[in-house]
C-alpha atoms as a PDB file:
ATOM      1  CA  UNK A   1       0.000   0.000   0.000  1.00  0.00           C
ATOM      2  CA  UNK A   2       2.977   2.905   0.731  1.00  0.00           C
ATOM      3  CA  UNK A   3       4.748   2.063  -2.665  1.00  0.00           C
ATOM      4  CA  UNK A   4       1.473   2.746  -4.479  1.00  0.00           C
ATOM      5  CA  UNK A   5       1.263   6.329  -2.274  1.00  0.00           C
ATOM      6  CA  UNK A   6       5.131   6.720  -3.096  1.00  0.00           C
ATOM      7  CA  UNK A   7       4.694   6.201  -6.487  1.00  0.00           C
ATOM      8  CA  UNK A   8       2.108   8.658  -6.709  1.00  0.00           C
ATOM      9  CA  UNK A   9       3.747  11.234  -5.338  1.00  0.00           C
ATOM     10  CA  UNK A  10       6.995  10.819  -7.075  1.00  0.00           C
ATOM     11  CA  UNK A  11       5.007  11.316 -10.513  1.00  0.00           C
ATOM     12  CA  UNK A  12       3.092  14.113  -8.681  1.00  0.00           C
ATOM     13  CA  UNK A  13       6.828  15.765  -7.482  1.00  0.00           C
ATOM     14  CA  UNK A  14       7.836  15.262 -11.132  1.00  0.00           C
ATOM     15  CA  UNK A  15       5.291  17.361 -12.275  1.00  0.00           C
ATOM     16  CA  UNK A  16       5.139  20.004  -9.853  1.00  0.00           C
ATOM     17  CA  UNK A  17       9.107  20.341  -9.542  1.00  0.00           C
ATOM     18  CA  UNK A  18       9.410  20.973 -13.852  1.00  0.00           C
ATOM     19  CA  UNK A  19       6.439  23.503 -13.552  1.00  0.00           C
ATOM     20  CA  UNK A  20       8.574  25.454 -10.819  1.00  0.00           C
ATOM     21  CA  UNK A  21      11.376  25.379 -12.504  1.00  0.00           C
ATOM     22  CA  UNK A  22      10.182  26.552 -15.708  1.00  0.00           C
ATOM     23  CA  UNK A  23       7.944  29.143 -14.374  1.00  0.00           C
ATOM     24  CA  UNK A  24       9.685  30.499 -10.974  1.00  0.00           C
ATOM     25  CA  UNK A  25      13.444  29.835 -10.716  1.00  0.00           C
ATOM     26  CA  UNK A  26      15.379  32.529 -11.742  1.00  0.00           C
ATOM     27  CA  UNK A  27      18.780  31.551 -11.250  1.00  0.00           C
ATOM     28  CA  UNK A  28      20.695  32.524 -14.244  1.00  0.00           C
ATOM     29  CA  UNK A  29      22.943  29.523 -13.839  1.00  0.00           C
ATOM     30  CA  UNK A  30      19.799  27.339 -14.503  1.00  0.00           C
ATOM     31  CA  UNK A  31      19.290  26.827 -18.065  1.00  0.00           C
ATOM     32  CA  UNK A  32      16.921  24.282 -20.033  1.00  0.00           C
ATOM     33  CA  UNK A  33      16.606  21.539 -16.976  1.00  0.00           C
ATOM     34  CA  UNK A  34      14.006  18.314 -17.953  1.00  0.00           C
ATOM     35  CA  UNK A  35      12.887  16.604 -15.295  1.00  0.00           C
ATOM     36  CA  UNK A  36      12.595  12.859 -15.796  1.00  0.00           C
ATOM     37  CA  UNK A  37      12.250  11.274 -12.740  1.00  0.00           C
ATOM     38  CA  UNK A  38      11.708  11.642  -8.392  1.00  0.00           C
ATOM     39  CA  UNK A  39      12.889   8.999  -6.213  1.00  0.00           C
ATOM     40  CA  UNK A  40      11.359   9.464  -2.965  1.00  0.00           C
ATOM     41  CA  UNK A  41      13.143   7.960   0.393  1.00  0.00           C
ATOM     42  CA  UNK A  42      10.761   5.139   2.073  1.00  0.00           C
ATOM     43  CA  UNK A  43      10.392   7.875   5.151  1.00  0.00           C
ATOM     44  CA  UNK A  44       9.500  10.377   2.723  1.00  0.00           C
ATOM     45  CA  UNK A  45      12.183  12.795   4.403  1.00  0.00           C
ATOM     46  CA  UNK A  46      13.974  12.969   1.125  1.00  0.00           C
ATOM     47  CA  UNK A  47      13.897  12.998  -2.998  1.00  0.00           C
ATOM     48  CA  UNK A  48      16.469  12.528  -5.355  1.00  0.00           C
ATOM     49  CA  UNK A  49      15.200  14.611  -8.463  1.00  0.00           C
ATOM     50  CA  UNK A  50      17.066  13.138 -11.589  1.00  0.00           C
ATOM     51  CA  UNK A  51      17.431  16.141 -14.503  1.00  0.00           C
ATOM     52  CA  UNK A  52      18.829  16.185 -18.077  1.00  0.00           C
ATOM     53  CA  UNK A  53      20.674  19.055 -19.270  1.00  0.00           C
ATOM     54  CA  UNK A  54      21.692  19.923 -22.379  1.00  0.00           C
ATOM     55  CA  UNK A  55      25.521  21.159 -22.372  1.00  0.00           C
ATOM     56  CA  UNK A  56      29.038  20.511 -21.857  1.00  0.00           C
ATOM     57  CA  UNK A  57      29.874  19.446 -17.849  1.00  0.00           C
ATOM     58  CA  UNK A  58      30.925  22.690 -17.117  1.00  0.00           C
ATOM     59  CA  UNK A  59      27.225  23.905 -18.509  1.00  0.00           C
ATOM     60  CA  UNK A  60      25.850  20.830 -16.555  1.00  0.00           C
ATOM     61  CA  UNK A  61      27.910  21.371 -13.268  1.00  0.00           C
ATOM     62  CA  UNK A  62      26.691  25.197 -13.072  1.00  0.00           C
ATOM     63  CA  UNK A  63      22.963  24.348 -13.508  1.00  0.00           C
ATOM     64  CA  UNK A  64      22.978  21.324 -10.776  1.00  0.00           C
ATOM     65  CA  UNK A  65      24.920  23.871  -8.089  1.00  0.00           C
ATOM     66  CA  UNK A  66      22.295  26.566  -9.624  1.00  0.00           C
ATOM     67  CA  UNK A  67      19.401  23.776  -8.832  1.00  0.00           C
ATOM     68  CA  UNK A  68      21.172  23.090  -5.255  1.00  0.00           C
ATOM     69  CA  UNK A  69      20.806  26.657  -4.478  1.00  0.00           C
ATOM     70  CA  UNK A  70      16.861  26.518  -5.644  1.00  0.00           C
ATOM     71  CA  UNK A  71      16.077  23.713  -3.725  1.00  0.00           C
ATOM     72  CA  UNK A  72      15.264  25.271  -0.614  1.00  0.00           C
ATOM     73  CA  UNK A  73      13.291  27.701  -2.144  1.00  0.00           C
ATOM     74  CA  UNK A  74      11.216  25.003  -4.267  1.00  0.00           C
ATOM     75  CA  UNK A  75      10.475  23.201  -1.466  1.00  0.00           C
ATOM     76  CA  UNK A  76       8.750  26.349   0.435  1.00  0.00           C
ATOM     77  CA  UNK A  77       7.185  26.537  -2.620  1.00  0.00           C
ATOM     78  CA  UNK A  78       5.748  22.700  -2.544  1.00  0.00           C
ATOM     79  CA  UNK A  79       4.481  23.043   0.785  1.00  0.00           C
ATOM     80  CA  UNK A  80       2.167  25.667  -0.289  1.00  0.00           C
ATOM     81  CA  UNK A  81       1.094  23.446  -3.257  1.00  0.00           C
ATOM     82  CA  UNK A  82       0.762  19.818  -1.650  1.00  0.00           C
ATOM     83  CA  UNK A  83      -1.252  18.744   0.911  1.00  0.00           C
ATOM     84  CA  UNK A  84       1.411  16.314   2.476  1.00  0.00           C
ATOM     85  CA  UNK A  85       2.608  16.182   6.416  1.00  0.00           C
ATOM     86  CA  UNK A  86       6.357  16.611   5.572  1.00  0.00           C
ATOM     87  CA  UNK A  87       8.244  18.319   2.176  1.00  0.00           C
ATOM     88  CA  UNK A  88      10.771  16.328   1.544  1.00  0.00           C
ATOM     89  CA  UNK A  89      14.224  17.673   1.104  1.00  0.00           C
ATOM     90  CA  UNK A  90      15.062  17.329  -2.762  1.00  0.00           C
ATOM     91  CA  UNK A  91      18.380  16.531  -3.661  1.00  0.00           C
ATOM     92  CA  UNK A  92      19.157  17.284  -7.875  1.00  0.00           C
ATOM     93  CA  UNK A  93      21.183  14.564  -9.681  1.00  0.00           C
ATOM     94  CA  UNK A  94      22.063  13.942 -13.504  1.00  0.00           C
ATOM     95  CA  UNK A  95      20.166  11.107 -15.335  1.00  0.00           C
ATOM     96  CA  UNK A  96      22.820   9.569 -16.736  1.00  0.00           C
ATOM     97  CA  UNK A  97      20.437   6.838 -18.423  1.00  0.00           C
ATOM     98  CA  UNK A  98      20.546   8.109 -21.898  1.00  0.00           C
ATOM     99  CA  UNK A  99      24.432   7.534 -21.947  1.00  0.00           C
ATOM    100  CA  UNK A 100      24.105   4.298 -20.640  1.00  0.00           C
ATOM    101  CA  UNK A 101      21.528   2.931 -23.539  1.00  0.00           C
ATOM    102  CA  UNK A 102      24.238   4.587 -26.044  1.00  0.00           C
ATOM    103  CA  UNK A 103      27.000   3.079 -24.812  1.00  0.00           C
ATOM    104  CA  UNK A 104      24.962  -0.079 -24.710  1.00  0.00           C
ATOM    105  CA  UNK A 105      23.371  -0.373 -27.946  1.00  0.00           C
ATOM    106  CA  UNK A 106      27.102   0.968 -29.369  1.00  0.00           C
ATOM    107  CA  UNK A 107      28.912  -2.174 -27.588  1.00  0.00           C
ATOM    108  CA  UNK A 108      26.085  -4.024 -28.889  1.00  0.00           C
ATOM    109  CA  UNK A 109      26.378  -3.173 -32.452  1.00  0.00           C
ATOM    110  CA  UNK A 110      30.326  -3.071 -32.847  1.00  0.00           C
ATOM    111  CA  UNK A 111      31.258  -6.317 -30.947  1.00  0.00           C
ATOM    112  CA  UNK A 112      28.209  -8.695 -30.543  1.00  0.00           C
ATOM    113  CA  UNK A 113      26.245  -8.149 -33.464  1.00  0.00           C
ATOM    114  CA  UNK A 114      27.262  -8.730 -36.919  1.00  0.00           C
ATOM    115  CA  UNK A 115      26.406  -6.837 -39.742  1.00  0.00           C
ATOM    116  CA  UNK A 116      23.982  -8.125 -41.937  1.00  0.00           C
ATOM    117  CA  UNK A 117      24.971  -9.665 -45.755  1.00  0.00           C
ATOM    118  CA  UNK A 118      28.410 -10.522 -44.291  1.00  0.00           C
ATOM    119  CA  UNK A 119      28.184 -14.571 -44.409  1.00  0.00           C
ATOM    120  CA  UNK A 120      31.751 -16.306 -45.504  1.00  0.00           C
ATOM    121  CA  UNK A 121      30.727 -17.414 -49.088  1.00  0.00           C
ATOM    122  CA  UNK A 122      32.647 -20.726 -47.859  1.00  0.00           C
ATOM    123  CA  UNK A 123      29.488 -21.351 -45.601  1.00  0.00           C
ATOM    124  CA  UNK A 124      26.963 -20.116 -47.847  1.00  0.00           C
ATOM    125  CA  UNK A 125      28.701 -22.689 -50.606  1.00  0.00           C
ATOM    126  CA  UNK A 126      28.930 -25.751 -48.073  1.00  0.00           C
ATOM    127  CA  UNK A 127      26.523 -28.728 -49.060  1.00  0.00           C
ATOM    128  CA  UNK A 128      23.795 -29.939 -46.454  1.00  0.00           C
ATOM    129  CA  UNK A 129      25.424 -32.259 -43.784  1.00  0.00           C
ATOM    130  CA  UNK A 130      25.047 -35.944 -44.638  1.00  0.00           C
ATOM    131  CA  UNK A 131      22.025 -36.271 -42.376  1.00  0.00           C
ATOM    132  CA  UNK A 132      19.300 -34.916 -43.956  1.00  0.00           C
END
């Protein structure tokens, strides 16, 4: 029953954490910030809110210490918008998971699988083995 409730309110802390940031941080450090996911803590004392930026990692370093400095801030302005006992305190963090599918799929397609119309003519040639 509480990982349906935290489930629900990390989709519901997705949503109102990307409207706040679009519409009420001001931090010039923060740039164009997608929010993709919200881990809530069991206890519900803490979030991990996982962003993608688009930059170099300087650009991205400078927008998660300019997110840092917003959290406080954001959460005051949660507390006014949920109806919740406790705000939890939100803690920003790259999502890295685009990289990771990359570098998968390119490991994937230079070592395991081969490329297609590349059969040895020697086995294409071979007769049927004396079984059948």
């Amino acid at each position: 029953m509480a990982s349906k409730r935290v489930a629900r309110l990390n989709e519901q802390l997705k949503r109102e954490i990307s409207h706040l940031i679009r519409t009420q941080v001001r931090d010039p450090r923060v740039g164009v910030v997608t929010v993709t996911a919200v881990e809530m803590a069991s206890d519900l004392g803490s979030a991990r809110v996982f962003v993608r930026i688009i930059g170099d990692q300087g650009e991205v370093q400078e927008t998660l210490a300019g997110l840092d400095a917003a959290a406080p801030f954001l959460r005051g302005l949660l507390g006014r918008l949920l109806h919740i006992r406790r705000i939890p305190e939100l803690r920003f963090r790259e999502d890295r998971s685009m990289e990771h599918a990359r570098r998968i799929e390119q490991l994937l397609s230079d070592d395991v699988v081969p490329e297609q119309g590349s059969v040895d003519e020697a086995d294409a040639e071979a007769p049927p083995a004396s079984g059948e």
